[in-house]
N, C-alpha and C. Protein backbone atom coordinates (compact mmCIF):
# COMPACT_ATOMS: atom_id res chain seq x y z
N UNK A 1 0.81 -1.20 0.00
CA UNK A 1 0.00 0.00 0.00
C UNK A 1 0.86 1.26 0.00
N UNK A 2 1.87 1.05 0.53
CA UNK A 2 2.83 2.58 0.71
C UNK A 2 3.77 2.70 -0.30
N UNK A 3 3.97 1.88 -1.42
CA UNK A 3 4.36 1.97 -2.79
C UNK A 3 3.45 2.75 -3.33
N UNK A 4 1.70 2.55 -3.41
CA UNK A 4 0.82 2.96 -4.07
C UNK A 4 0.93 4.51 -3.93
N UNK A 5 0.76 5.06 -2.20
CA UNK A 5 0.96 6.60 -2.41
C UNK A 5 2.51 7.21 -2.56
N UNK A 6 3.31 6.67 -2.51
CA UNK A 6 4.61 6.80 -3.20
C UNK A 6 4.33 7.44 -4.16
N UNK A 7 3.95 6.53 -5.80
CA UNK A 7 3.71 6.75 -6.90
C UNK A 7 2.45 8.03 -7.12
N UNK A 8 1.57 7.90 -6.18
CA UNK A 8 0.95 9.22 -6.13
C UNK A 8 1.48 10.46 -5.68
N UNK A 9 2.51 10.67 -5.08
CA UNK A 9 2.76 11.50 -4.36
C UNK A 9 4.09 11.89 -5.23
N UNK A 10 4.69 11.12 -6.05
CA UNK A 10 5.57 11.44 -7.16
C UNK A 10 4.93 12.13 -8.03
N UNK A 11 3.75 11.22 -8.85
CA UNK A 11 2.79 12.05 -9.78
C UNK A 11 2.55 13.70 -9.61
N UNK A 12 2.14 13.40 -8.41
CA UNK A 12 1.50 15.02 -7.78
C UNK A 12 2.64 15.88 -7.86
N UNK A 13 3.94 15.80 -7.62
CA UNK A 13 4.89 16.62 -7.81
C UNK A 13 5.64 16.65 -9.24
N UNK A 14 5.18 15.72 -9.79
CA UNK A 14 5.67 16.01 -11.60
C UNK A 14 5.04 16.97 -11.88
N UNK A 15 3.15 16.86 -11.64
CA UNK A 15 2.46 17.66 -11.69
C UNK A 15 2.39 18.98 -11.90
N UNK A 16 2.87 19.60 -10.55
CA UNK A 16 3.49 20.49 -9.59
C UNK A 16 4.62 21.17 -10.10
N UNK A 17 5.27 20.81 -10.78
CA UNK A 17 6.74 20.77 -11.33
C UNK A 17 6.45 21.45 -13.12
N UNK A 18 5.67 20.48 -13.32
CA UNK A 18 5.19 20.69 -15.00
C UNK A 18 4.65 21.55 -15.23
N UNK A 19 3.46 22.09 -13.84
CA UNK A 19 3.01 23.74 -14.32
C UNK A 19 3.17 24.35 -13.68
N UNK A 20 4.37 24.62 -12.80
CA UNK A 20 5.70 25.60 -12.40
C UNK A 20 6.21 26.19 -14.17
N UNK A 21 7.09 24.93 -14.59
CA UNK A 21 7.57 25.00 -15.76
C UNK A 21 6.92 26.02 -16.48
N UNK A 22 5.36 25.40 -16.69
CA UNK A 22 4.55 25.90 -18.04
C UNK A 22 4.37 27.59 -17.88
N UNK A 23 4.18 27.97 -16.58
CA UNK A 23 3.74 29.48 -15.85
C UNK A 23 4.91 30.04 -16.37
N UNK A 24 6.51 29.40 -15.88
CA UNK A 24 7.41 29.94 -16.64
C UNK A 24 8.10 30.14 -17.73
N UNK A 25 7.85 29.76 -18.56
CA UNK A 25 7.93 29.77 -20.17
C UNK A 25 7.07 30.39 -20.53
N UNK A 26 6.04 30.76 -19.94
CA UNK A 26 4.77 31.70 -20.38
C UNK A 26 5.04 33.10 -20.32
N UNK A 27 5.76 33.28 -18.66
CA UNK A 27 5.91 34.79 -18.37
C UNK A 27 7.03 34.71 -17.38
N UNK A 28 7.91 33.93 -17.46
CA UNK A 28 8.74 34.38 -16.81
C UNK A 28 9.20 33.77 -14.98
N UNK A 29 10.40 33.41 -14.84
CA UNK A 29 10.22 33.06 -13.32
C UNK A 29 9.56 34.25 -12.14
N UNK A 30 10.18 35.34 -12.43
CA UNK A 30 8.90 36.42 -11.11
C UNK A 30 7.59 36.46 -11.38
N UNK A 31 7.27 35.44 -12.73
CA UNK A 31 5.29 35.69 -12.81
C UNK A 31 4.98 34.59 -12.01
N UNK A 32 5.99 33.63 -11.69
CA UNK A 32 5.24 32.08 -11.14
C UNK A 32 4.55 32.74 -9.86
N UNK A 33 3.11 32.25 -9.46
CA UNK A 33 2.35 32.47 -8.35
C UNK A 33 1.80 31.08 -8.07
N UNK A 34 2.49 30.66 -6.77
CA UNK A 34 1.83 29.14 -5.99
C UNK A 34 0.60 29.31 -6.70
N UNK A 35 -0.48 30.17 -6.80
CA UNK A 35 -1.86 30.42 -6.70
C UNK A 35 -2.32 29.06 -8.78
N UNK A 36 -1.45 30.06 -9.00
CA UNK A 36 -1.35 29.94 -10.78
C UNK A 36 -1.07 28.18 -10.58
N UNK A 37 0.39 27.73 -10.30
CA UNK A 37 0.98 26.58 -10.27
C UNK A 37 0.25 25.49 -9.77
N UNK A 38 -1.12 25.89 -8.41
CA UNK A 38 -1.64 24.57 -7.80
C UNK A 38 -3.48 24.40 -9.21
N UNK A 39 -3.41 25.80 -9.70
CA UNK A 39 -4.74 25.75 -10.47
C UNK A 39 -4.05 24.90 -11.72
N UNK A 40 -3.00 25.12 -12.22
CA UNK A 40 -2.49 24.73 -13.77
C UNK A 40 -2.61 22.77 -13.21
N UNK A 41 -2.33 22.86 -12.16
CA UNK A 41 -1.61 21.15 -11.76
C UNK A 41 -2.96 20.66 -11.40
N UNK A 42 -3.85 21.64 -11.35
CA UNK A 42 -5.44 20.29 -10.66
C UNK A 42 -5.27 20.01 -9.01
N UNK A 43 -4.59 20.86 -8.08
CA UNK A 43 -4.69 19.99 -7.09
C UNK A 43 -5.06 21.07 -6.04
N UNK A 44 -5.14 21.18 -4.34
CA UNK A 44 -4.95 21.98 -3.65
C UNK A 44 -4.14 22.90 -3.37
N UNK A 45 -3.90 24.13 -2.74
CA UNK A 45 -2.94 25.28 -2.38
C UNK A 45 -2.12 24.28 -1.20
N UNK A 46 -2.88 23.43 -0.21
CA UNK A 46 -2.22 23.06 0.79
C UNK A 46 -1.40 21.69 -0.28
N UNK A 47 -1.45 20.92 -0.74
CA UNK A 47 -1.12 20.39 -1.36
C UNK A 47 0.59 20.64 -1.97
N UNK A 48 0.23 22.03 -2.58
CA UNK A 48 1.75 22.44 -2.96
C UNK A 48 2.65 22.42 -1.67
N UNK A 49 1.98 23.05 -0.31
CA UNK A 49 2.64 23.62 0.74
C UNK A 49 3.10 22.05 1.21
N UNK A 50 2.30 20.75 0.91
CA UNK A 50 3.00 19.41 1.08
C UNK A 50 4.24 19.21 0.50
N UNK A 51 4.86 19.84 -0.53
CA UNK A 51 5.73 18.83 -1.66
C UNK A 51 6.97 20.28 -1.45
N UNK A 52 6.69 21.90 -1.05
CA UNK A 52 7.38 22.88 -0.94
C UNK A 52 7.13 24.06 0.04
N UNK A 53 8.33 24.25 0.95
CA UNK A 53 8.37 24.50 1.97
C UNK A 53 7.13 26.16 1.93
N UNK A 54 7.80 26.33 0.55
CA UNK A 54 7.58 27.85 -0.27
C UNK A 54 7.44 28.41 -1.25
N UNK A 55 7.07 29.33 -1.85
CA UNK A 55 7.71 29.40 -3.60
C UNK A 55 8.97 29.33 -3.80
N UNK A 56 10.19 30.05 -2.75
CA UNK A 56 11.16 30.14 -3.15
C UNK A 56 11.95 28.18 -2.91
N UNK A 57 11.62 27.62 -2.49
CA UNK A 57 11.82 25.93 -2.35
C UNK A 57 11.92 25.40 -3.77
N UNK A 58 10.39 26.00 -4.11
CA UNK A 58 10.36 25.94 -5.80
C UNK A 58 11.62 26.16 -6.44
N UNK A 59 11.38 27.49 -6.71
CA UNK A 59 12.16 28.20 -7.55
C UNK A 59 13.67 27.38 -6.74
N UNK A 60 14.33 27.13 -5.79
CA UNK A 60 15.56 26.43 -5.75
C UNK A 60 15.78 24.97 -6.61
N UNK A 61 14.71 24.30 -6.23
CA UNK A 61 14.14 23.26 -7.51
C UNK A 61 14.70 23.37 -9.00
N UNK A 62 13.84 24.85 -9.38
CA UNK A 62 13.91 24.34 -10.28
C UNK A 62 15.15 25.29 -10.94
N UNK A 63 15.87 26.00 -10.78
CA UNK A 63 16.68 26.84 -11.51
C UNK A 63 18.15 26.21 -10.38
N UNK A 64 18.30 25.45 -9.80
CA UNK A 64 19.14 24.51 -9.17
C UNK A 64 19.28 23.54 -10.62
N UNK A 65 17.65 22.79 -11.10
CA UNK A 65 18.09 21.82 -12.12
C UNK A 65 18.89 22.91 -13.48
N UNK A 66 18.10 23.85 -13.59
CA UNK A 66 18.85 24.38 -14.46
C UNK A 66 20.05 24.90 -15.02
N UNK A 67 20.49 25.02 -13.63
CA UNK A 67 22.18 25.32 -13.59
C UNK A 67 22.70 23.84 -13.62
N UNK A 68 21.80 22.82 -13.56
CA UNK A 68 22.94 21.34 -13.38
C UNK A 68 22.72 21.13 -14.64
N UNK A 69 22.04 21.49 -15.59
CA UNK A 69 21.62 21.16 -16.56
C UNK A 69 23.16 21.85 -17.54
N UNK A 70 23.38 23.35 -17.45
CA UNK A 70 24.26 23.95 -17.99
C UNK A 70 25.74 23.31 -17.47
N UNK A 71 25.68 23.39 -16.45
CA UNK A 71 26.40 22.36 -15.49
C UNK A 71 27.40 21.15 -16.85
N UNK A 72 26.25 20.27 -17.05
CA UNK A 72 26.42 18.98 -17.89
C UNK A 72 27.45 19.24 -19.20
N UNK A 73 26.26 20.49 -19.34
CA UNK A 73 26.85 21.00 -20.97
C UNK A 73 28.58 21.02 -21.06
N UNK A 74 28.71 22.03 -19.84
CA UNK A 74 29.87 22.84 -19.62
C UNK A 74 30.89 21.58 -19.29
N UNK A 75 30.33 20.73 -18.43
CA UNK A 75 31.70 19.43 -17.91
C UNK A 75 31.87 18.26 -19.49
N UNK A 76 31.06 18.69 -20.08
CA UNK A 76 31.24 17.57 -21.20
C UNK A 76 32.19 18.36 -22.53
N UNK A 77 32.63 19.36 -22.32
CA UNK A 77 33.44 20.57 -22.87
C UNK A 77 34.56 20.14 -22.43
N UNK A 78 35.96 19.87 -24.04
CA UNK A 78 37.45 20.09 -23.39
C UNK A 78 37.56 21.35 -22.86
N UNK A 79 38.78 21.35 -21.78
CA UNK A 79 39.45 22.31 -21.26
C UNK A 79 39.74 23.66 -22.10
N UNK A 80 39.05 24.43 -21.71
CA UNK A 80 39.86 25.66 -22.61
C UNK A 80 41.02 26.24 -22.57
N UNK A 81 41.57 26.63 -23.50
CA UNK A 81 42.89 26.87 -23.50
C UNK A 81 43.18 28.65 -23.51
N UNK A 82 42.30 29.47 -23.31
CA UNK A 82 42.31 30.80 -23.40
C UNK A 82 41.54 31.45 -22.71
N UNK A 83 41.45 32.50 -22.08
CA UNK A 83 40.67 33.44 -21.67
C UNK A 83 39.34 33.91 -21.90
N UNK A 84 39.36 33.84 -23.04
CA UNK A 84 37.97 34.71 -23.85
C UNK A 84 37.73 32.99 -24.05
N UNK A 85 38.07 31.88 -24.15
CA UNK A 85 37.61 30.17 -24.25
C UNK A 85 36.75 29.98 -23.18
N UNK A 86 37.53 30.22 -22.05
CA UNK A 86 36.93 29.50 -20.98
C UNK A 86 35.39 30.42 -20.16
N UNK A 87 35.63 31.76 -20.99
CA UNK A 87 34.83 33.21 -20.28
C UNK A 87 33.28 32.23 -21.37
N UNK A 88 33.19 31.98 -22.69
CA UNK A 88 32.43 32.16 -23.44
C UNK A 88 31.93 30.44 -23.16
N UNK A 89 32.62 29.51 -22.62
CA UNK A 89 31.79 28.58 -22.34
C UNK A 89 30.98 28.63 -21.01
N UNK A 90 31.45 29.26 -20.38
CA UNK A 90 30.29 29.90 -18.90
C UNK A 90 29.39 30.80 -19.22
N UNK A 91 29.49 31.52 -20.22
CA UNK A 91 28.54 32.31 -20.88
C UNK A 91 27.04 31.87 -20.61
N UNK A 92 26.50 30.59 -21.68
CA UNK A 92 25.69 30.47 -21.80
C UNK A 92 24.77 30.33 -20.36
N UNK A 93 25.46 29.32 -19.63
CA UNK A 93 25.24 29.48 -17.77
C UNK A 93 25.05 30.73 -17.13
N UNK A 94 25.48 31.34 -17.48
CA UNK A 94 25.91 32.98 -16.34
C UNK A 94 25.01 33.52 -17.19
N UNK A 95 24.48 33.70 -18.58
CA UNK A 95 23.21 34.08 -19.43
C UNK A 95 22.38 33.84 -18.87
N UNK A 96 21.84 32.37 -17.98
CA UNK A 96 20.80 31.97 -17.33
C UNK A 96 20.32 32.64 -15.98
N UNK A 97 21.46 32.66 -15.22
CA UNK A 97 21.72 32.86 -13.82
C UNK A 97 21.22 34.63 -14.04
N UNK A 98 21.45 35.23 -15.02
CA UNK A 98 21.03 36.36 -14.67
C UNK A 98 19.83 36.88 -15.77
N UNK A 99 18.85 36.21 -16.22
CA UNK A 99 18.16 36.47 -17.09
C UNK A 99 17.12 37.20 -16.13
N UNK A 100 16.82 37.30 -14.93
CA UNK A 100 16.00 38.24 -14.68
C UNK A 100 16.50 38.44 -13.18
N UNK A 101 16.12 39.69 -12.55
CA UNK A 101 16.72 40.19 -11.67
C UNK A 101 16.30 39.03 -10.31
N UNK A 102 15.24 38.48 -10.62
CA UNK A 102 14.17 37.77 -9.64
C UNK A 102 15.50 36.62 -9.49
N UNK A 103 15.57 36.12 -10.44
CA UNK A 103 16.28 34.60 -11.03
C UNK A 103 17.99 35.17 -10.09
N UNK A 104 18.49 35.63 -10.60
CA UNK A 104 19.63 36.26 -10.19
C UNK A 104 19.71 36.34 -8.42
N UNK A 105 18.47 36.89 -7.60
CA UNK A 105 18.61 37.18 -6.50
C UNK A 105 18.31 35.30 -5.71
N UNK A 106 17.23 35.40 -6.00
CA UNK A 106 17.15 33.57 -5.44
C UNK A 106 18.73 32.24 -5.68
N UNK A 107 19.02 33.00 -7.15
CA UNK A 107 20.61 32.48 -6.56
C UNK A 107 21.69 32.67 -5.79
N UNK A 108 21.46 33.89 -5.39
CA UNK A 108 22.25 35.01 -4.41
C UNK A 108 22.23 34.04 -3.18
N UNK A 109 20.83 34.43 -2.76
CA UNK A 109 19.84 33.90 -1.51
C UNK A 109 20.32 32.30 -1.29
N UNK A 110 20.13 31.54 -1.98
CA UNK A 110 20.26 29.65 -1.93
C UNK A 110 21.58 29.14 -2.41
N UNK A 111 22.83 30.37 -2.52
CA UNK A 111 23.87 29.77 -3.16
C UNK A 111 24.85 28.97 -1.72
N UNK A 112 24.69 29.28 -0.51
CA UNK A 112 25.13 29.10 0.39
C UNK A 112 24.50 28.05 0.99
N UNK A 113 24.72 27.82 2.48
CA UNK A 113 23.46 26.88 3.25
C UNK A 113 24.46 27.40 4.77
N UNK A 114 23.40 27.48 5.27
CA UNK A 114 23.62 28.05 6.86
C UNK A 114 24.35 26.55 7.47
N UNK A 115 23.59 25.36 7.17
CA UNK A 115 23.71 24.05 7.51
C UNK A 115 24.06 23.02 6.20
N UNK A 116 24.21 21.65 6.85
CA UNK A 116 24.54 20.52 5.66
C UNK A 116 23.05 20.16 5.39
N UNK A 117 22.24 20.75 6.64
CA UNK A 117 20.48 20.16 6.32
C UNK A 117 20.04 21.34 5.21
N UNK A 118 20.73 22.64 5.19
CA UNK A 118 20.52 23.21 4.24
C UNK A 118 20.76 23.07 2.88
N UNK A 119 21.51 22.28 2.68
CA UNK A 119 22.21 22.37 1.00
C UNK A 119 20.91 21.91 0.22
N UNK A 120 20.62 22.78 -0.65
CA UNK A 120 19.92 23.04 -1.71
C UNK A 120 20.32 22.41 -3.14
N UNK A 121 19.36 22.42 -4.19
CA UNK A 121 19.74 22.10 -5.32
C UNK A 121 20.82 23.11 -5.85
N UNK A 122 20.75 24.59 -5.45
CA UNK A 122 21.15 25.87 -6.07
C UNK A 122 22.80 25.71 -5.60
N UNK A 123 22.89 25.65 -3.96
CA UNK A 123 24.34 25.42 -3.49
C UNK A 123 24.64 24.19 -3.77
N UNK A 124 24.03 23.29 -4.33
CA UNK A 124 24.79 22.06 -4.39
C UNK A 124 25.50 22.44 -5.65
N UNK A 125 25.09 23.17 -6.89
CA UNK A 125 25.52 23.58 -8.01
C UNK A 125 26.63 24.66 -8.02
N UNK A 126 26.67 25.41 -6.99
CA UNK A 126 27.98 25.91 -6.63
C UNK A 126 29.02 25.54 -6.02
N UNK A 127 28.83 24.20 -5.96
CA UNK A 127 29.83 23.39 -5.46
C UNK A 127 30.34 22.34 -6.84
N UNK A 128 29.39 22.47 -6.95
CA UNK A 128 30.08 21.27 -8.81
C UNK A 128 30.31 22.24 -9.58
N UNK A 129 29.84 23.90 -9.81
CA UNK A 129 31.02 24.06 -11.13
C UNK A 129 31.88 24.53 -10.40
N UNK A 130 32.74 24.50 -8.96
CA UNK A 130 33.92 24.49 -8.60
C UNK A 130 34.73 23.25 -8.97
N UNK A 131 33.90 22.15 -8.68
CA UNK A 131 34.76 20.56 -9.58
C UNK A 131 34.86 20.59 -10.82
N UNK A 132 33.49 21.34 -11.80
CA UNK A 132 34.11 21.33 -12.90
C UNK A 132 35.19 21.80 -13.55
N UNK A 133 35.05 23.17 -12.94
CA UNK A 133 36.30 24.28 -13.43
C UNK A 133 37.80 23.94 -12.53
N UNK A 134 37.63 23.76 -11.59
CA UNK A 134 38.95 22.91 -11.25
C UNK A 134 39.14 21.55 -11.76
N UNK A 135 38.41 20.84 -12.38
CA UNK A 135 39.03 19.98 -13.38
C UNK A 135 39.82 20.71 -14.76
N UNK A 136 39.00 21.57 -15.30
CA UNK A 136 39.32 22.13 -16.86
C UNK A 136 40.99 22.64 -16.41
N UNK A 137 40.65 23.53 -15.06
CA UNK A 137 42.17 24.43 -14.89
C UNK A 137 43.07 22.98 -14.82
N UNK A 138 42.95 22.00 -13.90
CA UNK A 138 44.11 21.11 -14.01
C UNK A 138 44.69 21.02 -15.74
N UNK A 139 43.98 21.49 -17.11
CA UNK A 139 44.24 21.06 -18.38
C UNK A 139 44.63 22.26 -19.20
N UNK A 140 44.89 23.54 -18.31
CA UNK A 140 44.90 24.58 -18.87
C UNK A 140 46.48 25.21 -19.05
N UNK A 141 46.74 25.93 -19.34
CA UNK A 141 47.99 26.82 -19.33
C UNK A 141 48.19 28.19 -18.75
N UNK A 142 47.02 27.82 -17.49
CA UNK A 142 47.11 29.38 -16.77
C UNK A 142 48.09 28.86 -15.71
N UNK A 143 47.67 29.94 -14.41
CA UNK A 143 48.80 29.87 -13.62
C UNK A 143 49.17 28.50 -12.46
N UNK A 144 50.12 28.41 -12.12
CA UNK A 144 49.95 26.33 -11.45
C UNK A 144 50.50 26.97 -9.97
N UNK A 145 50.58 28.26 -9.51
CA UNK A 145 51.25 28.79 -8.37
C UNK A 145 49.82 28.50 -7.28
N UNK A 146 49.06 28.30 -8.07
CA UNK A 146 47.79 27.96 -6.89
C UNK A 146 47.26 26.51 -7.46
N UNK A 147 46.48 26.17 -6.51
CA UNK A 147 45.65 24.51 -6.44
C UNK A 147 44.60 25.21 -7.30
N UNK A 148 44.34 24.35 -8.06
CA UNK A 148 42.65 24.26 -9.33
C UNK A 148 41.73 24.93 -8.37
N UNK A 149 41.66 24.22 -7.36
CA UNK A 149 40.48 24.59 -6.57
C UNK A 149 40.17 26.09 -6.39
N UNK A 150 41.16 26.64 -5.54
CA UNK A 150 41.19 28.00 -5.52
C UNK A 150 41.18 28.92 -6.48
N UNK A 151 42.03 28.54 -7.32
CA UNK A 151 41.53 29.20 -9.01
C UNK A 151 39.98 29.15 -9.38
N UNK A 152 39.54 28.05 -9.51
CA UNK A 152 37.77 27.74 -9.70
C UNK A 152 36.93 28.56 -8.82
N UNK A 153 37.55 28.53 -7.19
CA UNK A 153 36.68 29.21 -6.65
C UNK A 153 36.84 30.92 -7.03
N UNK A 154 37.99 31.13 -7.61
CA UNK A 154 37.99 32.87 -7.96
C UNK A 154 37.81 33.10 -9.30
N UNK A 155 37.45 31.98 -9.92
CA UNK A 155 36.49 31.82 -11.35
C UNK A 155 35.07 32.29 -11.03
N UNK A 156 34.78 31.30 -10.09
CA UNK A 156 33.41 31.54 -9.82
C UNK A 156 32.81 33.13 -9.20
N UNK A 157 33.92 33.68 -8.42
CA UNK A 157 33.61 34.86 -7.79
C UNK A 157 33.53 35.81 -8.64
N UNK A 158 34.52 35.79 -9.77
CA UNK A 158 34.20 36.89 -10.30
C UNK A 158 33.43 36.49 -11.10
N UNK A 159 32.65 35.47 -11.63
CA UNK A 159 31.90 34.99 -12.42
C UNK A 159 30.44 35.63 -11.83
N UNK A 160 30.28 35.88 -10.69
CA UNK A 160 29.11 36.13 -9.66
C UNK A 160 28.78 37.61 -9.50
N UNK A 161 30.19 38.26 -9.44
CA UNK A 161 30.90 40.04 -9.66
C UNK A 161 30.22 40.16 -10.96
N UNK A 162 30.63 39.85 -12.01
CA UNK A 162 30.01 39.93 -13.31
C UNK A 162 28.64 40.15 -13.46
N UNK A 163 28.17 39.77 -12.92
CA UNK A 163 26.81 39.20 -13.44
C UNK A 163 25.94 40.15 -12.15
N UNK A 164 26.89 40.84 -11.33
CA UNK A 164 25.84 41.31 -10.00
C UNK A 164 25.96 42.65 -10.77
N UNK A 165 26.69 42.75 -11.70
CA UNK A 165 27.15 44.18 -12.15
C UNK A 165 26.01 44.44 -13.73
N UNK A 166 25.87 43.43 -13.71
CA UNK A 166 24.43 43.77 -15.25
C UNK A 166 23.44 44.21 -14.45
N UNK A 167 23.55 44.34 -12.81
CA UNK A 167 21.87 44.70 -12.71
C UNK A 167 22.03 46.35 -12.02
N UNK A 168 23.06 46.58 -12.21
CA UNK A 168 24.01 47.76 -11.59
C UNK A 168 23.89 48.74 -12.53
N UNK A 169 23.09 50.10 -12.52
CA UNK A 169 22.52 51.30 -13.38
C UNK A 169 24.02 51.66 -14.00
N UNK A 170 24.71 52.51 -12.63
CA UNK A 170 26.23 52.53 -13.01
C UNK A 170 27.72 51.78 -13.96
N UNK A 171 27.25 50.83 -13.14
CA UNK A 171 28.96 49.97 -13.93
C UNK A 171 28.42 48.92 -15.17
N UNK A 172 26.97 49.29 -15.91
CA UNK A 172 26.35 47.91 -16.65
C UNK A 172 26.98 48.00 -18.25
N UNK A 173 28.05 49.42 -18.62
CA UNK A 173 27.64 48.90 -19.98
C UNK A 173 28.84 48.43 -20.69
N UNK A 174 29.48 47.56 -19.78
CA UNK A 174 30.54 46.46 -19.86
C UNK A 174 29.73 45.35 -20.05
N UNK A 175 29.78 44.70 -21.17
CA UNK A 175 28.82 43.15 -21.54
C UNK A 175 29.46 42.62 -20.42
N UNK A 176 29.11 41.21 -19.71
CA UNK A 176 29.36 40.58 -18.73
C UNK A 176 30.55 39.14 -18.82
N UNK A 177 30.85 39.21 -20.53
CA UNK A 177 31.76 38.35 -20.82
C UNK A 177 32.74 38.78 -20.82
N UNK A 178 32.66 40.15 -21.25
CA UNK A 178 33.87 41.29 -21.34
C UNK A 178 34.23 41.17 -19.86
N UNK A 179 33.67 41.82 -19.14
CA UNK A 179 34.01 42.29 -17.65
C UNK A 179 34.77 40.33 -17.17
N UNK A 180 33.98 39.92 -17.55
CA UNK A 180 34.45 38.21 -16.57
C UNK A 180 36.00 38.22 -17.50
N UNK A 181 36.37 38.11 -18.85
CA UNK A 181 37.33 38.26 -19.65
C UNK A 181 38.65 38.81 -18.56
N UNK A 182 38.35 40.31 -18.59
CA UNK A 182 39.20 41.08 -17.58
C UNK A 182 39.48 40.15 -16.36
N UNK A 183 38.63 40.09 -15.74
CA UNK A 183 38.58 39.48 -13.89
C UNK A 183 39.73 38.28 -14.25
N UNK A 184 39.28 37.18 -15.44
CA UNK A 184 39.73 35.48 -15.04
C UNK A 184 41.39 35.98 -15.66
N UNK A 185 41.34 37.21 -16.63
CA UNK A 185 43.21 37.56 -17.15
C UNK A 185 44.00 37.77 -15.84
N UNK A 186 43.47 38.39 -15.13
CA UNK A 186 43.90 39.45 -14.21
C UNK A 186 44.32 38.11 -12.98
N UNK A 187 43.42 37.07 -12.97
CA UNK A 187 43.23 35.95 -11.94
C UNK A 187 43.95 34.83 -12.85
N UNK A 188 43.94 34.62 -13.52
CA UNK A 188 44.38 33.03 -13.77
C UNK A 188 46.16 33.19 -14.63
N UNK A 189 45.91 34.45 -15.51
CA UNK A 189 47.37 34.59 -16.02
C UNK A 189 47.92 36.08 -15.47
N UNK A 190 48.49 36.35 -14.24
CA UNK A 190 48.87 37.28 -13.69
C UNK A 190 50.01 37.77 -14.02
N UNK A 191 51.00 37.60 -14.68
CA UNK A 191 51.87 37.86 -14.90
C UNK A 191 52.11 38.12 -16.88
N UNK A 192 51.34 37.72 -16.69
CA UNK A 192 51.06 37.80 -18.71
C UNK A 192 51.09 39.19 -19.34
């Protein structure tokens, strides 16, 4: 019997999940409204509040898969061998991460975890493209005076700098590949 609501209780969150999705492809992640998402799915308001803590639970869900998704793209990519290489294959990722100011801040918000009971889909993804990109640097010809790791993690920072700066009136009319370009020269080949 507890297989049976298993499989229901999976259903209900494909559900759940599928017209999350649909709300957002329609109008956008800041249009999704629980209200919209439990009417599109057929089910109760308390219902959603079963399967997500919140909207923003959601939204870690689902733009967590989406960065693992770019994630995939990016680790199935040889090592780049250049600056403007390695800036333009994070591109398409860091395109995502900041396609709307809403999207951008909920990654801000869930990129961390206070706790290990915290880790999220969103921080779990800031922890793998540190493995990814410290894999690529082990294949690269930047600088070897530091561990991959630490390089990746000051990939990622200014990768984050970049992208906090498109929503910035002042410092925005540096494209964000350009500006990351500068940051990873300045960080990975210092002496160049």
């Amino acid at each position: 019997m507890a297989r049976a609501v298993q499989q229901r209780t999976l259903k209900t969150r494909a559900k759940l999940l599928a017209a999350a999705s649909e709300v957002i492809s329609e109008g956008g992640y800041e249009a999704l409204r629980v209200e919209e998402v439990v009417l599109r799915a057929g089910v109760a308001k308390g219902t959603f509040f079963a399967h997500f803590k919140d909207k923003d639970a959601l939204m870690d869900l689902l733009i967590g898969t989406e960065i693992d998704r770019y994630l995939d793209e990016i680790d199935a990519r040889p090592a780049p061998q250049t600056i403007t290489q390695m800036a333009a294959a994070l591109m398409p990722m860091l395109t995502f991460m900041s396609c709307e100011r809403y999207v951008f801040d909920v990654i801000l918000r869930y990129s961390g975890a206070a706790a290990n009971a915290d880790v999220g889909p969103i921080a779990q993804t800031f922890g793998r493209q540190i493995e990814v990109v410290a894999t690529w640097l082990t294949e690269t010809p930047f600088r070897k005076d530091i561990s991959p790791e630490l390089q990746a993690e000051g990939v990622q920072a200014f990768a984050v700098q970049a992208l906090s700066l498109v929503f910035c009136g002042i410092h925005n009319s540096i494209s964000p590949q350009e500006r990351l370009e500068a940051y990873l020269r300045a960080w990975l080949t210092p002496h160049a």
